[in-house]
PDB file of N, CA and C in Angstrom:
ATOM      1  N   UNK A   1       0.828  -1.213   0.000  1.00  0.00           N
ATOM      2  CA  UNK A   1       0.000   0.000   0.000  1.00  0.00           C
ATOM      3  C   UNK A   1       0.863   1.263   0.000  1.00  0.00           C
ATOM      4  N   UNK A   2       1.806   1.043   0.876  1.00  0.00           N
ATOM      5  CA  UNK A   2       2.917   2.191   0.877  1.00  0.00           C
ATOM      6  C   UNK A   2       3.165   2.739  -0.144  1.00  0.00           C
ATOM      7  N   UNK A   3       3.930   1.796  -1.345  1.00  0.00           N
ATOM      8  CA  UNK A   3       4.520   1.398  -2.383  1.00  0.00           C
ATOM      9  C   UNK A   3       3.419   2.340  -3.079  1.00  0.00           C
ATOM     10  N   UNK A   4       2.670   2.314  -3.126  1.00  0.00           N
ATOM     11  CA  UNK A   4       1.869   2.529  -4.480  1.00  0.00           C
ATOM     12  C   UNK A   4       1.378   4.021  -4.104  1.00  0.00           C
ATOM     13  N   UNK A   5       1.178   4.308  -2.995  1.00  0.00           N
ATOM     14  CA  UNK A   5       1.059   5.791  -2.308  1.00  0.00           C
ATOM     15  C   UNK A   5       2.213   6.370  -2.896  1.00  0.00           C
ATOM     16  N   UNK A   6       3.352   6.123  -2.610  1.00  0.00           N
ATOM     17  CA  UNK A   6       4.664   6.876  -2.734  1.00  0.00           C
ATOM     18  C   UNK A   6       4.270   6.801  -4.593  1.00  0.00           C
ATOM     19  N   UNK A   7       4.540   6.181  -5.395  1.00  0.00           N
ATOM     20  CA  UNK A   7       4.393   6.178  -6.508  1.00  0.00           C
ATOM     21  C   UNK A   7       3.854   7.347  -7.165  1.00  0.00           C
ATOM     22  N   UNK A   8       2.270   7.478  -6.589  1.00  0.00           N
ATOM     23  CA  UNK A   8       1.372   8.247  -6.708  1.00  0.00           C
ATOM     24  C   UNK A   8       1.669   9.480  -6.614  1.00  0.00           C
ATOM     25  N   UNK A   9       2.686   9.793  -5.273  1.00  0.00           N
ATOM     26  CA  UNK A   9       3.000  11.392  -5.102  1.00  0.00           C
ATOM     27  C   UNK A   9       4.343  11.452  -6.062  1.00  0.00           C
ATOM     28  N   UNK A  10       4.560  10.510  -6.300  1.00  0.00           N
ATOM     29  CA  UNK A  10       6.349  10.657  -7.526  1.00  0.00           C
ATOM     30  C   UNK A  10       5.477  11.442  -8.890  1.00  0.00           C
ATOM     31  N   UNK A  11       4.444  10.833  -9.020  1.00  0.00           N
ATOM     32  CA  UNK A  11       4.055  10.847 -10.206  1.00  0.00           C
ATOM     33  C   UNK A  11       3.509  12.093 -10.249  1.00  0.00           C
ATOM     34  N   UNK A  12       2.979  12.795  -9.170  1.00  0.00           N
ATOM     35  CA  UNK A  12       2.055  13.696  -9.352  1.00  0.00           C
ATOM     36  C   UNK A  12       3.081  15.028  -9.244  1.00  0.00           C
ATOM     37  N   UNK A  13       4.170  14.989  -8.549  1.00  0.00           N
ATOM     38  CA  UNK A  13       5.333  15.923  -8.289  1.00  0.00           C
ATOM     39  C   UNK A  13       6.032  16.167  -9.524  1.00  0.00           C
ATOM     40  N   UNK A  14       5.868  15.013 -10.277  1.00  0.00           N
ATOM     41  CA  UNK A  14       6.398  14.755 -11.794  1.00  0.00           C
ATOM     42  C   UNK A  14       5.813  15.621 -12.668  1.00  0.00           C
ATOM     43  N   UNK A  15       4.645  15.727 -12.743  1.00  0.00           N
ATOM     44  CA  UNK A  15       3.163  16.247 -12.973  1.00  0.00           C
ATOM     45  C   UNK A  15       3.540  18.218 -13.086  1.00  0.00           C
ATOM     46  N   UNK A  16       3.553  18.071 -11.454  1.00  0.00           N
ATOM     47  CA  UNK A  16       3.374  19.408 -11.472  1.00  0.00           C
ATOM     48  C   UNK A  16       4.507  20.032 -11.612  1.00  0.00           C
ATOM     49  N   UNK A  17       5.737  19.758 -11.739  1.00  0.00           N
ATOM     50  CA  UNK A  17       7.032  20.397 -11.773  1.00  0.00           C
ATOM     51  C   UNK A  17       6.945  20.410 -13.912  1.00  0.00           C
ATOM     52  N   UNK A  18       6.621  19.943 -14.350  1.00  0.00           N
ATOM     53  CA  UNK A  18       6.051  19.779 -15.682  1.00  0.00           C
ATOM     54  C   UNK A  18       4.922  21.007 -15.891  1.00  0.00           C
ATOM     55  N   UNK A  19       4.043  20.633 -15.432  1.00  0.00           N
ATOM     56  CA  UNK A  19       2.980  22.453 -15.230  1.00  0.00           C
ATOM     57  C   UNK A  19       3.709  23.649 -14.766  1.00  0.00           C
ATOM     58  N   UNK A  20       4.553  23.508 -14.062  1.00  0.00           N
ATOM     59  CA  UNK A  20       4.757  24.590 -13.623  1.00  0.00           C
ATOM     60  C   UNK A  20       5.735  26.060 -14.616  1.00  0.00           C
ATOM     61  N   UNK A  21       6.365  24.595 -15.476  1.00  0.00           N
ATOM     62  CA  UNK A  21       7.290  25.388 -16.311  1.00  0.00           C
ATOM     63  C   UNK A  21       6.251  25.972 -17.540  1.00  0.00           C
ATOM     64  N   UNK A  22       5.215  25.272 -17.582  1.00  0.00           N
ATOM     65  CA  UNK A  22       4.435  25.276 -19.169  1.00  0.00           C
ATOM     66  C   UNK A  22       3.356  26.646 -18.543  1.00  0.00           C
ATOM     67  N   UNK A  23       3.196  26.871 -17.424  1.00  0.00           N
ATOM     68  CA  UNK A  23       1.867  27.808 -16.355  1.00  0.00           C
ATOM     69  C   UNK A  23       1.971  29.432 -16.966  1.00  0.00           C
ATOM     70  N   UNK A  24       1.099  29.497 -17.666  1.00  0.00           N
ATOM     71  CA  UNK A  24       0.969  30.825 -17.572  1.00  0.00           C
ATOM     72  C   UNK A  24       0.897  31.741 -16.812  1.00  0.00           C
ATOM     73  N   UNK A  25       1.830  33.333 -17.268  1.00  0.00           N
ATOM     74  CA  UNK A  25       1.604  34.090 -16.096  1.00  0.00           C
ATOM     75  C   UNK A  25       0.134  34.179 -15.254  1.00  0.00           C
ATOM     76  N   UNK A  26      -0.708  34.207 -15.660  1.00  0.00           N
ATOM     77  CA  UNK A  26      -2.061  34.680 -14.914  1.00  0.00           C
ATOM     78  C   UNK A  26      -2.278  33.287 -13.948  1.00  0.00           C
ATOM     79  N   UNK A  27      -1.598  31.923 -14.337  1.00  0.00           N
ATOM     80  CA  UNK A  27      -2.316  31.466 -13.106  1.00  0.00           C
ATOM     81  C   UNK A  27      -1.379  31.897 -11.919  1.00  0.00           C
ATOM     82  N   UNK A  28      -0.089  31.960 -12.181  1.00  0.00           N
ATOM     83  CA  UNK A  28       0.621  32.186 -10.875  1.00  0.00           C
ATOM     84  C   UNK A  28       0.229  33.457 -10.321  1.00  0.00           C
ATOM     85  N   UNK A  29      -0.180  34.533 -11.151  1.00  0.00           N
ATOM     86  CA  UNK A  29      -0.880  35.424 -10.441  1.00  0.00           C
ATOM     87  C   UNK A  29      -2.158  35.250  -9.451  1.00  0.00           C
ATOM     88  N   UNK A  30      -2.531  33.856  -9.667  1.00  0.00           N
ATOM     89  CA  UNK A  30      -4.255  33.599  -8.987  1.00  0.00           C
ATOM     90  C   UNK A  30      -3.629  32.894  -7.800  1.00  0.00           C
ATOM     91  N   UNK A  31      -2.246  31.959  -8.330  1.00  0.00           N
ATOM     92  CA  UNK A  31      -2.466  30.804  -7.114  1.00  0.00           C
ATOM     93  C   UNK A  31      -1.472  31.935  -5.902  1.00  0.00           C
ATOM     94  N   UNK A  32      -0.217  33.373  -6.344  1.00  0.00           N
ATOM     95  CA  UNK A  32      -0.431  34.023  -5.123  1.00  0.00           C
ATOM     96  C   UNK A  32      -1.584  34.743  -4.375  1.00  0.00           C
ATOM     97  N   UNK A  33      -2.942  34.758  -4.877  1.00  0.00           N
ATOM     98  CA  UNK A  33      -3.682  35.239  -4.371  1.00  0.00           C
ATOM     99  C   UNK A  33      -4.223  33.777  -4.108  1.00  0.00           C
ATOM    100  N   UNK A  34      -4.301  32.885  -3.703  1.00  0.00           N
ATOM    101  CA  UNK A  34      -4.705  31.657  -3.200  1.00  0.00           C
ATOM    102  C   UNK A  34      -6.471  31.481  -2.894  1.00  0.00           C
ATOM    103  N   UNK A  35      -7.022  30.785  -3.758  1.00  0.00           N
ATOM    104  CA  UNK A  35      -8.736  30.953  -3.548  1.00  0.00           C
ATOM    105  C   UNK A  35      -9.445  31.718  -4.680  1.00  0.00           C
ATOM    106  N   UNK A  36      -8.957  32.261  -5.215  1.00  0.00           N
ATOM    107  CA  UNK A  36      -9.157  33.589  -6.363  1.00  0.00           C
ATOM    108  C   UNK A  36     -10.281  32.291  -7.056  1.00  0.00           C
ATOM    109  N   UNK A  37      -9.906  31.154  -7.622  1.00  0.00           N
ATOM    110  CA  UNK A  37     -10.690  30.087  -8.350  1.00  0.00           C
ATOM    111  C   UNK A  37     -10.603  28.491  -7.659  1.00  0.00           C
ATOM    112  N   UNK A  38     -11.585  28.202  -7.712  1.00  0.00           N
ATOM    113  CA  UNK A  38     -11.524  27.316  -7.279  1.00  0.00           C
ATOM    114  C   UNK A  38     -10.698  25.980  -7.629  1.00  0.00           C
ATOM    115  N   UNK A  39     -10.702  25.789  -8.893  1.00  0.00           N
ATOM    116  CA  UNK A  39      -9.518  24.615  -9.339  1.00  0.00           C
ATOM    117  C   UNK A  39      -8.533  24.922  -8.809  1.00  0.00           C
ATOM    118  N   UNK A  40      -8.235  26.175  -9.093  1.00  0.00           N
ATOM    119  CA  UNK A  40      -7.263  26.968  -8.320  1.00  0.00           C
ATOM    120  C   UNK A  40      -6.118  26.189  -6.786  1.00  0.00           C
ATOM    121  N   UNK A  41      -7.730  26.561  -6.432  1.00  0.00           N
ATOM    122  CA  UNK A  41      -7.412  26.183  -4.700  1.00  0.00           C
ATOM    123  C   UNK A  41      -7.341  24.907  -4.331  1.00  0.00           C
ATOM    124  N   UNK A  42      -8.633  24.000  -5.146  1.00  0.00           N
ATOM    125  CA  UNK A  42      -8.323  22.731  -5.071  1.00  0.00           C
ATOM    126  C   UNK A  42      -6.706  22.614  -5.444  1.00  0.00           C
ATOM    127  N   UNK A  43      -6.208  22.379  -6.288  1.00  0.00           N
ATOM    128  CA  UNK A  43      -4.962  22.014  -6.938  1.00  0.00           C
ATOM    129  C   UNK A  43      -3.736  22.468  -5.733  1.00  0.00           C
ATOM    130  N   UNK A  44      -3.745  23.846  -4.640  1.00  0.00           N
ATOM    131  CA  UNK A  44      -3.005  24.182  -4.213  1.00  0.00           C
ATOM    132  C   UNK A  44      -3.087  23.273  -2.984  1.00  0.00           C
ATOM    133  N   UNK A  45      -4.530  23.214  -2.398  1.00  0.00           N
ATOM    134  CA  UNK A  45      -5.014  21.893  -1.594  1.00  0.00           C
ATOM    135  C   UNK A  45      -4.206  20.351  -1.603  1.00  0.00           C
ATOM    136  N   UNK A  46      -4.505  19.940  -2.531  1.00  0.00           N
ATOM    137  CA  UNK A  46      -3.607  18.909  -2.767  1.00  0.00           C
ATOM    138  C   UNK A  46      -2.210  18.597  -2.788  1.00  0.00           C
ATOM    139  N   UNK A  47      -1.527  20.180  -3.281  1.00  0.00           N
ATOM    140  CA  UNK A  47      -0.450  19.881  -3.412  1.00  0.00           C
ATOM    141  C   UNK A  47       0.762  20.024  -1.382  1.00  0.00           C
ATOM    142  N   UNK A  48      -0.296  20.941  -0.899  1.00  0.00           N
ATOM    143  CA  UNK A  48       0.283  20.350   0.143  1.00  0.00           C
ATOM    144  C   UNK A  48      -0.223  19.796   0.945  1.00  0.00           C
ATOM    145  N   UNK A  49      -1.310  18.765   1.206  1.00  0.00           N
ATOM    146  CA  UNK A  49      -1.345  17.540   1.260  1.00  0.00           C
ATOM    147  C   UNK A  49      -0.520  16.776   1.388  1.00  0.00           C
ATOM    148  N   UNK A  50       0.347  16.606   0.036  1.00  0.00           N
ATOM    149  CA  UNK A  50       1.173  15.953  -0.460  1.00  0.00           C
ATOM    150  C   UNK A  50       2.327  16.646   0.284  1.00  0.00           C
TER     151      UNK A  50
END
């Protein structure tokens, strides 16, 4: 179960370090205002979670 958890956050860190380079200015403008949208927030939610 471990195993496949850890996987999951490899993959998703993989993920977002990949978005982050491709992210247009305006979202990083939303996600420092944190909540501005909701995918938004979800997505920032998760990521520290993780």
């Amino acid at each position: 179960m471990a195993k496949i958890v850890q996987e999951i956050k490899d993959a998703l860190e993989f993920y977002l370090a990949l978005g982050y380079e491709r992210m247009p200015v305006q979202l990083n403008v939303d996600r420092r205002r944190r909540g501005v949208a909701d995918k938004e927030s979800s997505m920032v939610l998760l990521r520290d979670e993780i």
